[in-house]
PDB file of N, CA and C in Angstrom:
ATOM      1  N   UNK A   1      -0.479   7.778 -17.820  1.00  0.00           N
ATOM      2  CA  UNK A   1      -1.805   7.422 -17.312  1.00  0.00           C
ATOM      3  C   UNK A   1      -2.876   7.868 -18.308  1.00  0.00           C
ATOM      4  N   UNK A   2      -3.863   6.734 -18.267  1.00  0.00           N
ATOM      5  CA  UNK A   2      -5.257   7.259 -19.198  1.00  0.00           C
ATOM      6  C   UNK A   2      -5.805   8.842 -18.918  1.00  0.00           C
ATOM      7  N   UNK A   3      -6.226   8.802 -17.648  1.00  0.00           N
ATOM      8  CA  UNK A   3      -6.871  10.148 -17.357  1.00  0.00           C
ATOM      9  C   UNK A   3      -5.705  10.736 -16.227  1.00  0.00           C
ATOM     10  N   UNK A   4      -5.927  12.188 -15.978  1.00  0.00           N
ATOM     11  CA  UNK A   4      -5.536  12.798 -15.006  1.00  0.00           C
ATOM     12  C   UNK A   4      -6.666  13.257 -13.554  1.00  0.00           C
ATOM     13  N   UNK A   5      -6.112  14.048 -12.715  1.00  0.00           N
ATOM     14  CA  UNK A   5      -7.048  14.495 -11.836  1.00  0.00           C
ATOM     15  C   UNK A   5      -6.739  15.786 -12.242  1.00  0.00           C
ATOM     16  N   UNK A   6      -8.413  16.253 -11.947  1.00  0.00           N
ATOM     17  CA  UNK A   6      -8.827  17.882 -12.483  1.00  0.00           C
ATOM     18  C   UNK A   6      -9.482  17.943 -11.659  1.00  0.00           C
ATOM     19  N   UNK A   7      -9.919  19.682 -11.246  1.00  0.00           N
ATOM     20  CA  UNK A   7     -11.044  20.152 -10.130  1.00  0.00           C
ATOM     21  C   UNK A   7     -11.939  20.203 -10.693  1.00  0.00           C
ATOM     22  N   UNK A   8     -12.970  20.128  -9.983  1.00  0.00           N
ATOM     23  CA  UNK A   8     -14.026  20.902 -10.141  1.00  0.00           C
ATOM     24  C   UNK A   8     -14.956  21.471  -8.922  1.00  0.00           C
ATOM     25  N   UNK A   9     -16.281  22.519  -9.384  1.00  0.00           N
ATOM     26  CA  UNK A   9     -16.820  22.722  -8.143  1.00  0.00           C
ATOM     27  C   UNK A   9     -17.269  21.678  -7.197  1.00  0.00           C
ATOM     28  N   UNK A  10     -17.583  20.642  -7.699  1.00  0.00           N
ATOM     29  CA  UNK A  10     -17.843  19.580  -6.539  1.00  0.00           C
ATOM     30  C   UNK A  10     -16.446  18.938  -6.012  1.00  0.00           C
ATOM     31  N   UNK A  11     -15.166  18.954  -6.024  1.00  0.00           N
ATOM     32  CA  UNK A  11     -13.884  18.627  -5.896  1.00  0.00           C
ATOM     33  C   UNK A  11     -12.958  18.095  -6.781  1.00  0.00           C
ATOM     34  N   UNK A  12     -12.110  16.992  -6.663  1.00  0.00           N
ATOM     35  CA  UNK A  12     -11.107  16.270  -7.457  1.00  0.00           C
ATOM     36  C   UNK A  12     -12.190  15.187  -8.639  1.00  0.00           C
ATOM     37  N   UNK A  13     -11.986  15.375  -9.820  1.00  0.00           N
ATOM     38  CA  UNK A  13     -12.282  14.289 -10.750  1.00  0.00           C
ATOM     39  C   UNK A  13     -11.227  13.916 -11.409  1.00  0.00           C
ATOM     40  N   UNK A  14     -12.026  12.859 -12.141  1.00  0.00           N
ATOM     41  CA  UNK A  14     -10.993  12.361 -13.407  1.00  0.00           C
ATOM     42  C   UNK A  14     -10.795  13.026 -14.502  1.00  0.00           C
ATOM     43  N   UNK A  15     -10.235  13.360 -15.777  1.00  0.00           N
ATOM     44  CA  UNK A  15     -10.139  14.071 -16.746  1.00  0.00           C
ATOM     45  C   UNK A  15      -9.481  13.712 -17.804  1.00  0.00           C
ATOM     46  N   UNK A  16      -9.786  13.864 -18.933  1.00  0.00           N
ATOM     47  CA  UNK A  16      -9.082  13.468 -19.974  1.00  0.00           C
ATOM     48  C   UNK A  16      -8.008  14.247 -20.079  1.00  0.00           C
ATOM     49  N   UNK A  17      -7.073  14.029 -21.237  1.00  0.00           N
ATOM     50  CA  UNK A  17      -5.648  14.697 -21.841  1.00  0.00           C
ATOM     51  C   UNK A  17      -5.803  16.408 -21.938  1.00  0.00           C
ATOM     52  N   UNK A  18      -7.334  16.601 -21.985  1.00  0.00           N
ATOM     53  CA  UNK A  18      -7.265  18.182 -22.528  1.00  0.00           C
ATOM     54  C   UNK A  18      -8.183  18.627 -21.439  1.00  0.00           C
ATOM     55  N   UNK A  19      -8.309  17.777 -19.939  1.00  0.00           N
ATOM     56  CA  UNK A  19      -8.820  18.241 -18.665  1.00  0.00           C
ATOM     57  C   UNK A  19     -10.342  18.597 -18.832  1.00  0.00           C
ATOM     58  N   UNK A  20     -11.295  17.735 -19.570  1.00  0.00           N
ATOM     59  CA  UNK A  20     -12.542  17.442 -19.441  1.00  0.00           C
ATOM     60  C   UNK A  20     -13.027  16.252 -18.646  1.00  0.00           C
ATOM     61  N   UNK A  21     -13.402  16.399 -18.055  1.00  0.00           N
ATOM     62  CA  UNK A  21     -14.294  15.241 -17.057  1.00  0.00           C
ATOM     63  C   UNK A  21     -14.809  14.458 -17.765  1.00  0.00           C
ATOM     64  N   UNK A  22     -14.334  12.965 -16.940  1.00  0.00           N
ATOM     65  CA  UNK A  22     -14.752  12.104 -17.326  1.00  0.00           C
ATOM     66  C   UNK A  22     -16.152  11.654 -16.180  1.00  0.00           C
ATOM     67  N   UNK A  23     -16.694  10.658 -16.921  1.00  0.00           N
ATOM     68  CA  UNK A  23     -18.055   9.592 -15.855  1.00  0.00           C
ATOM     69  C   UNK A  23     -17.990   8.215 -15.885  1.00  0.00           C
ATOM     70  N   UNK A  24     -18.840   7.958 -15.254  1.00  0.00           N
ATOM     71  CA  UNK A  24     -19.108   6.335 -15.023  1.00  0.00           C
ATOM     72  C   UNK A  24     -20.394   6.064 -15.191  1.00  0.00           C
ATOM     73  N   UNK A  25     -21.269   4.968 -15.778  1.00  0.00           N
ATOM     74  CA  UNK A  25     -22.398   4.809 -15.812  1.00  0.00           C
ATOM     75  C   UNK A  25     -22.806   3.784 -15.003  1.00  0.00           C
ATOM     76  N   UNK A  26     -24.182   3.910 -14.322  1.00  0.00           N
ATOM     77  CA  UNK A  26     -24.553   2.666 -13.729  1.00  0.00           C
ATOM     78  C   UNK A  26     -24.954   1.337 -14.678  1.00  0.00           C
ATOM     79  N   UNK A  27     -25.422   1.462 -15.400  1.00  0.00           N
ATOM     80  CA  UNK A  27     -25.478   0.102 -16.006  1.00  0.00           C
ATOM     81  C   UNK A  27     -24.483  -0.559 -16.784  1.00  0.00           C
ATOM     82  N   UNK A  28     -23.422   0.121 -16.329  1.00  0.00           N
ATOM     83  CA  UNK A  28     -22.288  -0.805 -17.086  1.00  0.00           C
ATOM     84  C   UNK A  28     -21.992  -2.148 -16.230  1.00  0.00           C
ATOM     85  N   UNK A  29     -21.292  -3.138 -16.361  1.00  0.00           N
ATOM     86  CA  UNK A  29     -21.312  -3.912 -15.176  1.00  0.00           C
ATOM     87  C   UNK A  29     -20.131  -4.813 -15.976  1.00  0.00           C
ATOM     88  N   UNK A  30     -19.683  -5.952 -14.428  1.00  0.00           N
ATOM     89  CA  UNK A  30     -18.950  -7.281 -15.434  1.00  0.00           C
ATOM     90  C   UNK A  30     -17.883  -6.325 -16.441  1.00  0.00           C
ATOM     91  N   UNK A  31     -17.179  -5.567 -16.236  1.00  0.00           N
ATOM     92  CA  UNK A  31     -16.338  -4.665 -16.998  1.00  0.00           C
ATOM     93  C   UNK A  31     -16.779  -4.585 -18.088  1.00  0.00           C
ATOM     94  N   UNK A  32     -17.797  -4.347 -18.747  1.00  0.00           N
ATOM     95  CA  UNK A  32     -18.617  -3.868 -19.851  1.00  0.00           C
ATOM     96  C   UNK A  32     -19.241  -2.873 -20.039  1.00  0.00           C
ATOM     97  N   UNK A  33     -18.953  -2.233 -21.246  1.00  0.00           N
ATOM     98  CA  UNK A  33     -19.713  -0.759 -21.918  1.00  0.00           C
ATOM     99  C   UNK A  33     -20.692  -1.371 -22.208  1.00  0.00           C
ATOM    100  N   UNK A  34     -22.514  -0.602 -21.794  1.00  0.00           N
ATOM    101  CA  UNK A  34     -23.676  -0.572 -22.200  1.00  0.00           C
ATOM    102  C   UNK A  34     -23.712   0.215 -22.908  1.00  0.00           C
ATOM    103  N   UNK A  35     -22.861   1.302 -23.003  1.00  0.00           N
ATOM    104  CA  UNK A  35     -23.267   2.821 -24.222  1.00  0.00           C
ATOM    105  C   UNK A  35     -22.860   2.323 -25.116  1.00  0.00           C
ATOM    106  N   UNK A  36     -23.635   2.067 -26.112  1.00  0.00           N
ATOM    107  CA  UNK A  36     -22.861   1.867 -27.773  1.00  0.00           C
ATOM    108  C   UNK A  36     -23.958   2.736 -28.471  1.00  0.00           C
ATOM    109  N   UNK A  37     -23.629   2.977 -29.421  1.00  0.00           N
ATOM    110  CA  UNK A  37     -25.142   3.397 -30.318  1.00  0.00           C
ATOM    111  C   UNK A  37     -24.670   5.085 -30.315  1.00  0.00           C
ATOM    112  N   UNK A  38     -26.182   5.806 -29.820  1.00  0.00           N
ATOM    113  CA  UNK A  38     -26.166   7.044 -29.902  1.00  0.00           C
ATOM    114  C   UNK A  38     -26.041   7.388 -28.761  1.00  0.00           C
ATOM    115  N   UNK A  39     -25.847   6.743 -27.575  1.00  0.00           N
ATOM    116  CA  UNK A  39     -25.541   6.656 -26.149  1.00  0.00           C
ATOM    117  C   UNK A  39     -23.982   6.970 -26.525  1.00  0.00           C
ATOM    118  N   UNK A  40     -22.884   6.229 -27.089  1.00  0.00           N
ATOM    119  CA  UNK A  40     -21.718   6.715 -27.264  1.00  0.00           C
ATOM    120  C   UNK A  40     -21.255   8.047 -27.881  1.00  0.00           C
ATOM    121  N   UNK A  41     -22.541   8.352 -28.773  1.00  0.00           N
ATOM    122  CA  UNK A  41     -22.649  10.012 -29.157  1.00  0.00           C
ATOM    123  C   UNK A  41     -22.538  10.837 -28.652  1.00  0.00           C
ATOM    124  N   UNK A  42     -23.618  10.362 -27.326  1.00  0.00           N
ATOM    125  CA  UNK A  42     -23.377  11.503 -26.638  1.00  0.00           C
ATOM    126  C   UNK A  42     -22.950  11.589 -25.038  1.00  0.00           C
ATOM    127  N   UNK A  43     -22.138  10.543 -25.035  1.00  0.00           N
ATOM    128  CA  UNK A  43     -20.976  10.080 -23.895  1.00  0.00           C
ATOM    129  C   UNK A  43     -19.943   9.822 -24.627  1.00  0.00           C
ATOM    130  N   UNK A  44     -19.072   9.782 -25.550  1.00  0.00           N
ATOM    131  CA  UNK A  44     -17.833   9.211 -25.774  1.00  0.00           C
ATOM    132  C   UNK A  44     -16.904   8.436 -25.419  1.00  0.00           C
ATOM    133  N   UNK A  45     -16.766   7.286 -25.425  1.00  0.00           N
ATOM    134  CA  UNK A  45     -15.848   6.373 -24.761  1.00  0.00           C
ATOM    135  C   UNK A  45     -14.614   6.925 -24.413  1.00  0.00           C
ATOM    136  N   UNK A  46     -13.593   7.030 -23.430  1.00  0.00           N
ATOM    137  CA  UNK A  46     -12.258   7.435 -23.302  1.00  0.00           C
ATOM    138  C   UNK A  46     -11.319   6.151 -24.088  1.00  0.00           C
ATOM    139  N   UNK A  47     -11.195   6.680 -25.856  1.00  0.00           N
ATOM    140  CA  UNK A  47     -10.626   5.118 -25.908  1.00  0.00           C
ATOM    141  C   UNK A  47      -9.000   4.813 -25.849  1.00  0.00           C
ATOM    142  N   UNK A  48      -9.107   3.651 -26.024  1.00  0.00           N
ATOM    143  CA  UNK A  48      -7.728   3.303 -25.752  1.00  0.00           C
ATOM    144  C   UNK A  48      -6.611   3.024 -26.820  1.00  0.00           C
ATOM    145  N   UNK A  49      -5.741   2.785 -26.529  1.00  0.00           N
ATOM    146  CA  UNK A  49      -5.037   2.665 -28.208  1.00  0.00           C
ATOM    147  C   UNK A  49      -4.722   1.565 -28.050  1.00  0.00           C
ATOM    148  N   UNK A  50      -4.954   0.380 -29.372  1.00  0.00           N
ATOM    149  CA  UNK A  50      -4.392  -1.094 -29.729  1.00  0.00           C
ATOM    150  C   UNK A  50      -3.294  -1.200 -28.838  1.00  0.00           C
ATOM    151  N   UNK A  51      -3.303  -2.333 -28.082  1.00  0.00           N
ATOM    152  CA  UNK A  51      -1.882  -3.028 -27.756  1.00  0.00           C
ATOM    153  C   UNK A  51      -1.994  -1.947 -25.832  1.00  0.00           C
ATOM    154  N   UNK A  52      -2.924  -1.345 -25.638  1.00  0.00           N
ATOM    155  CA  UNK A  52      -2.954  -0.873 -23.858  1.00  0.00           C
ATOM    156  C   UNK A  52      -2.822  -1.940 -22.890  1.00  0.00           C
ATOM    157  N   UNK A  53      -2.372  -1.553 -22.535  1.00  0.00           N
ATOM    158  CA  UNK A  53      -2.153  -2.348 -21.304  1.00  0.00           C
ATOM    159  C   UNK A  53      -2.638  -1.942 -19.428  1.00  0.00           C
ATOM    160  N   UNK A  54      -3.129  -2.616 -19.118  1.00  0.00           N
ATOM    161  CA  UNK A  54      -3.593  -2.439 -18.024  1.00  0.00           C
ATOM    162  C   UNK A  54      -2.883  -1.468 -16.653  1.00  0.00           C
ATOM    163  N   UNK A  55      -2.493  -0.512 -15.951  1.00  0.00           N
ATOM    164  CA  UNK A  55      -2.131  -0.254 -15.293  1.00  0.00           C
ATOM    165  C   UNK A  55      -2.495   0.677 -13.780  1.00  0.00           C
ATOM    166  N   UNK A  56      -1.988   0.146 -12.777  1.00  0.00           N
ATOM    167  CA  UNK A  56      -2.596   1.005 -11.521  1.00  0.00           C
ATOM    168  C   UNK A  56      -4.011   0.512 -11.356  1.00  0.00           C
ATOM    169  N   UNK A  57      -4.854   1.204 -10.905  1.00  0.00           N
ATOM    170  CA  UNK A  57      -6.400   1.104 -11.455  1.00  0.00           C
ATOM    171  C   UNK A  57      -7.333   1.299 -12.233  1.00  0.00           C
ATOM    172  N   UNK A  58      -6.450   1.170 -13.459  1.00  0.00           N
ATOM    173  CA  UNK A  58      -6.728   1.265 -15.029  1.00  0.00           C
ATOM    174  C   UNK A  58      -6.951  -0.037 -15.517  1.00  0.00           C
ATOM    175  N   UNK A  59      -7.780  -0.321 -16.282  1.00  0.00           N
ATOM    176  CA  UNK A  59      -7.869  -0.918 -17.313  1.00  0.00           C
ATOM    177  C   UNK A  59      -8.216  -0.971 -18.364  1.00  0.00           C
ATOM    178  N   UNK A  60      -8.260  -2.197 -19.504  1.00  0.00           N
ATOM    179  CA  UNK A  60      -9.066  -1.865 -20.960  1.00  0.00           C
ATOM    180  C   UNK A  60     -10.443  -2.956 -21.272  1.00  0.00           C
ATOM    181  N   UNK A  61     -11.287  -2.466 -21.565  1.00  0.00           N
ATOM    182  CA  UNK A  61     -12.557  -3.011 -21.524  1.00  0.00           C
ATOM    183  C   UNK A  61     -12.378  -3.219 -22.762  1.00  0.00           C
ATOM    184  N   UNK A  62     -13.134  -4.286 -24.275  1.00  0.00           N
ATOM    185  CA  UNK A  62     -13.213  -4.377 -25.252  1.00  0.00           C
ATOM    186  C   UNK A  62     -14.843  -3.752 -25.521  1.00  0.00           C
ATOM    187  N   UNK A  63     -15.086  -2.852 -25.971  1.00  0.00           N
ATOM    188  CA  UNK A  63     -16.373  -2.100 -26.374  1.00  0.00           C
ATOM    189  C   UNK A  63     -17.128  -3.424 -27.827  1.00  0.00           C
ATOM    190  N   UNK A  64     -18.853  -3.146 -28.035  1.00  0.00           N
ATOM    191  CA  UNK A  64     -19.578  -4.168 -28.517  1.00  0.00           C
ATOM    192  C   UNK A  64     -18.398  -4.206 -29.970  1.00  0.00           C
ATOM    193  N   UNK A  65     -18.243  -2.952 -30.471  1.00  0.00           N
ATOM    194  CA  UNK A  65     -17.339  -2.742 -31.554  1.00  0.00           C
ATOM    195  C   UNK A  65     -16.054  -3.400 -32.128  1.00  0.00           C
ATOM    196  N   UNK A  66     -15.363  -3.925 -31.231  1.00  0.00           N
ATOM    197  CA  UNK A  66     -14.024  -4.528 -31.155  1.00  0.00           C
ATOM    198  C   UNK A  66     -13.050  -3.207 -30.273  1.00  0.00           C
ATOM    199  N   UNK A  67     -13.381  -2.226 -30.299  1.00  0.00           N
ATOM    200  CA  UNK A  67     -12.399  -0.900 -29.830  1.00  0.00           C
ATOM    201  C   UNK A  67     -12.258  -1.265 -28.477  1.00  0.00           C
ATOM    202  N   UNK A  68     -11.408  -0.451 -27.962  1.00  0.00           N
ATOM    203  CA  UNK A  68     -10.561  -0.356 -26.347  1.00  0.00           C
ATOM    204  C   UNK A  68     -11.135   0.799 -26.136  1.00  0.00           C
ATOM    205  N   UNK A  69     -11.722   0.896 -24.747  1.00  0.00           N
ATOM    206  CA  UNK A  69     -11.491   1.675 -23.804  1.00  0.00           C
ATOM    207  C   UNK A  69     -10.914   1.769 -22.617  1.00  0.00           C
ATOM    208  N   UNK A  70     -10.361   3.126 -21.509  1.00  0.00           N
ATOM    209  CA  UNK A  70     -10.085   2.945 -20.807  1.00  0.00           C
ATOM    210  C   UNK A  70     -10.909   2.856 -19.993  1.00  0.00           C
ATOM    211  N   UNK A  71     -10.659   1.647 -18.560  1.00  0.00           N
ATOM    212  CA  UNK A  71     -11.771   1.582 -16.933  1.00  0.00           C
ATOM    213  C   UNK A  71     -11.039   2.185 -16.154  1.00  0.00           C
ATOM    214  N   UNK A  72     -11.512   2.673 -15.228  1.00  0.00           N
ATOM    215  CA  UNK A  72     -10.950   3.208 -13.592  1.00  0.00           C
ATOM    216  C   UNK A  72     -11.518   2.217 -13.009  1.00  0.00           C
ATOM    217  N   UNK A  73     -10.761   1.537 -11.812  1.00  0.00           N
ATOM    218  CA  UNK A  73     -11.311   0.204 -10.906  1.00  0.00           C
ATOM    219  C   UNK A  73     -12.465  -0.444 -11.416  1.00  0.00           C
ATOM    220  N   UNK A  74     -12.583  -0.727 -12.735  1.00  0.00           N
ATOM    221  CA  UNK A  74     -13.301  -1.406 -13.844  1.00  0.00           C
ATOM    222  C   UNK A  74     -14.546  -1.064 -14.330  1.00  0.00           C
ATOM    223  N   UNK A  75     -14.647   0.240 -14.130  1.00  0.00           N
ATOM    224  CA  UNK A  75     -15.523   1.431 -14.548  1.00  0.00           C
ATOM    225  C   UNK A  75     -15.122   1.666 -15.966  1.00  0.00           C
ATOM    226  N   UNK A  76     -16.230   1.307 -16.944  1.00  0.00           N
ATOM    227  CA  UNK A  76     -15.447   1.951 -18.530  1.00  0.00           C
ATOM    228  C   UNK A  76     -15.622   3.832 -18.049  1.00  0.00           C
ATOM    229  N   UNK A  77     -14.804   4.472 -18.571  1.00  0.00           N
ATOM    230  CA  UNK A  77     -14.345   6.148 -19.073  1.00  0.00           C
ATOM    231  C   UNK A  77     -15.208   6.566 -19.910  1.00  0.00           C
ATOM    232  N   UNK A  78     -15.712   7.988 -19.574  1.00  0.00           N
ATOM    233  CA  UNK A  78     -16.758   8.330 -20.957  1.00  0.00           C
ATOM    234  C   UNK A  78     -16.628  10.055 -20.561  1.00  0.00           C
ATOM    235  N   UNK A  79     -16.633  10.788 -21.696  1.00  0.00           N
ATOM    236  CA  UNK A  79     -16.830  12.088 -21.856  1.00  0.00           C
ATOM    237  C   UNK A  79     -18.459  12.416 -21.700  1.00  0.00           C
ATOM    238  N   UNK A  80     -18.646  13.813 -21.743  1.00  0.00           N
ATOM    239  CA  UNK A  80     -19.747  14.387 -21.949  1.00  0.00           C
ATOM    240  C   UNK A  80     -20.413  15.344 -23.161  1.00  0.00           C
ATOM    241  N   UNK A  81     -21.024  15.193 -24.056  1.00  0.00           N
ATOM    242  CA  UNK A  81     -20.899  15.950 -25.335  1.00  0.00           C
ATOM    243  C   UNK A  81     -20.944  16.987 -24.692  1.00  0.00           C
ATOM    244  N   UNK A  82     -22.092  17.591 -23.794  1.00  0.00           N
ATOM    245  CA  UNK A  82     -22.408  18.876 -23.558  1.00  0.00           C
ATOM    246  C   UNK A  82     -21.757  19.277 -22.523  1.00  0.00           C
ATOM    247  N   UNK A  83     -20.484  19.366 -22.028  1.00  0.00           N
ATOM    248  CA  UNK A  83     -19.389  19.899 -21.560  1.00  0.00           C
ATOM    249  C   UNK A  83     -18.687  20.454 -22.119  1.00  0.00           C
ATOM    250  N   UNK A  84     -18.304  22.297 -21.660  1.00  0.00           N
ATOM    251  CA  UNK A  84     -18.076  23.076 -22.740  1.00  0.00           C
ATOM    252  C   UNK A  84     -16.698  23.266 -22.505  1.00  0.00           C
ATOM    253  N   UNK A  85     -16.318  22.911 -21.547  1.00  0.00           N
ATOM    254  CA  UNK A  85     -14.517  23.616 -20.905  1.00  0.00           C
ATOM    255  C   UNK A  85     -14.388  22.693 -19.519  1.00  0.00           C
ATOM    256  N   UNK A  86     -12.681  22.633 -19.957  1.00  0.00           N
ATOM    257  CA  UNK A  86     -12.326  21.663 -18.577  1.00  0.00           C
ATOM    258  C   UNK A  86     -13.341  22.291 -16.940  1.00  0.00           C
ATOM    259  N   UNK A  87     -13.413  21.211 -16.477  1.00  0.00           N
ATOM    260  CA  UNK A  87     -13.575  21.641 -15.131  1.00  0.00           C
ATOM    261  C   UNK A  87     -15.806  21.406 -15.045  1.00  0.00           C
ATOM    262  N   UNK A  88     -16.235  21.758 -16.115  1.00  0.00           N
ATOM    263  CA  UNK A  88     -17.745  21.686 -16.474  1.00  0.00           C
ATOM    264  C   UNK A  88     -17.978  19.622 -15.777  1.00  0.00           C
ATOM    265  N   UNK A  89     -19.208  20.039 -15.195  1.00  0.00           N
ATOM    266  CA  UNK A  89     -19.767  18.579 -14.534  1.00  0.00           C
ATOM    267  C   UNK A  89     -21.343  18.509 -14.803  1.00  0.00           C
ATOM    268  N   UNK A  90     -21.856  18.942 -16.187  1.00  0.00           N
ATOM    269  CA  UNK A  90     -22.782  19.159 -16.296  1.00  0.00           C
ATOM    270  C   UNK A  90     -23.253  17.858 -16.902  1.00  0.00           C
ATOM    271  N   UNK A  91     -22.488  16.814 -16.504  1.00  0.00           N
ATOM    272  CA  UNK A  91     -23.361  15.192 -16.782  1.00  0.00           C
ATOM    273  C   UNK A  91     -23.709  14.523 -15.658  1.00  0.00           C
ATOM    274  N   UNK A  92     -23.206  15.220 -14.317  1.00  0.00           N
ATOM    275  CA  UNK A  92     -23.128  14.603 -12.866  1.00  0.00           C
ATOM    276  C   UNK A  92     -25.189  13.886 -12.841  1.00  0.00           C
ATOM    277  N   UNK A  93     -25.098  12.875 -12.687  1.00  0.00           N
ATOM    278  CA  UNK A  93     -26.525  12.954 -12.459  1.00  0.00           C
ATOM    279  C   UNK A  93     -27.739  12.856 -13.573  1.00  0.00           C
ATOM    280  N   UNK A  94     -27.098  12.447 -14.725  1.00  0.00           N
ATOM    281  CA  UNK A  94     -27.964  12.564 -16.076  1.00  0.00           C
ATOM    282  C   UNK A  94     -28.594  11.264 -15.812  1.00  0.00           C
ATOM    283  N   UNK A  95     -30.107  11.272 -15.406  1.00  0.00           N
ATOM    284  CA  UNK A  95     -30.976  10.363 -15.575  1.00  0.00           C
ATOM    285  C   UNK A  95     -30.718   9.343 -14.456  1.00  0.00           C
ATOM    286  N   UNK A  96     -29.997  10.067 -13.385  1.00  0.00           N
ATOM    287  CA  UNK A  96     -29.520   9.487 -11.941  1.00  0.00           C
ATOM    288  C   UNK A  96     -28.793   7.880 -12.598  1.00  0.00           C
ATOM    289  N   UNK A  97     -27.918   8.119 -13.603  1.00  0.00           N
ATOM    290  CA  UNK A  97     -27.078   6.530 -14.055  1.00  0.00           C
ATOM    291  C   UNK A  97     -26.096   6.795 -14.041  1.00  0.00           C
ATOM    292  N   UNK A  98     -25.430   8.410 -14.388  1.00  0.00           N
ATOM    293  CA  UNK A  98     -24.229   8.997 -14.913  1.00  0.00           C
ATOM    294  C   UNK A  98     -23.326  10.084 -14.060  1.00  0.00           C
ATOM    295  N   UNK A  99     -22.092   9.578 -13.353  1.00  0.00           N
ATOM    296  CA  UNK A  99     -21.912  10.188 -12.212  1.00  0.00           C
ATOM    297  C   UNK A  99     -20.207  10.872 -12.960  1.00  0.00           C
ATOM    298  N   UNK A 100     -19.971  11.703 -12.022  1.00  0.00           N
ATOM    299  CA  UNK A 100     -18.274  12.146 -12.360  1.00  0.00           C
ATOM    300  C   UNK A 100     -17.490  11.060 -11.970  1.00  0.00           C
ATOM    301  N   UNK A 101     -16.615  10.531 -12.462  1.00  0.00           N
ATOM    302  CA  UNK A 101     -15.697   9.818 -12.490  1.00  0.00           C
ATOM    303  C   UNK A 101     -14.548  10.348 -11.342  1.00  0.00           C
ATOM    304  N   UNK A 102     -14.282   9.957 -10.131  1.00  0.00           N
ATOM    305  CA  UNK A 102     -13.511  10.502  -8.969  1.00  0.00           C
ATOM    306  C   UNK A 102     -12.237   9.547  -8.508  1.00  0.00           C
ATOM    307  N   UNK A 103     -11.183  10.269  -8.863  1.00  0.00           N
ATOM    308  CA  UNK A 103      -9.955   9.246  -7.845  1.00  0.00           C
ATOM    309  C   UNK A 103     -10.216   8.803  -7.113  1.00  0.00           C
TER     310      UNK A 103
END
């Protein structure tokens, strides 16, 4: 699986390979990444590797770039730069667009 489930103080999230929380943005839409630019700087795409394949409630979005990322129920995946250690949710709410990513 792309991500795992990790705790945190607000409950169960999503998490990457090394158990950092992932998000979802509101203006993504139509299974499309809006973060490209310096927005991906400082969200990071969860990407995907050539040749992914879709699974469960996973999928792969094609980013403006040509790259793969992974979706949750067609949510593109994104890190947080300023998250210092698994379990941190200190993007919950950035600019009320950017939420934790939740099973």
């Amino acid at each position: 699986m792309p991500a795992k489930t990790g705790q945190s103080a607000g409950g169960p999230v999503l998490t990457d390979s090394k158990g950092m929380t992932l998000y979802v943005f509101d203006r993504d839409a139509g299974g499309k990444s809006a973060c490209n630019g310096q927005c991906a700087t400082n969200w990071p795409p969860l990407m995907a590797p050539a040749g992914a394949k879709a699974m469960g409630d996973y999928s792969v979005v094609t980013r403006d770039d040509g790259s793969m990322q992974w979706a949750y129920k067609g949510k593109p995946l994104y890190g947080w730069a300023k998250d210092g250690n698994p379990g941190d949710t200190t993007g919950d709410g950035v600019n009320n667009v950017w939420h934790v990513a939740r099973p």
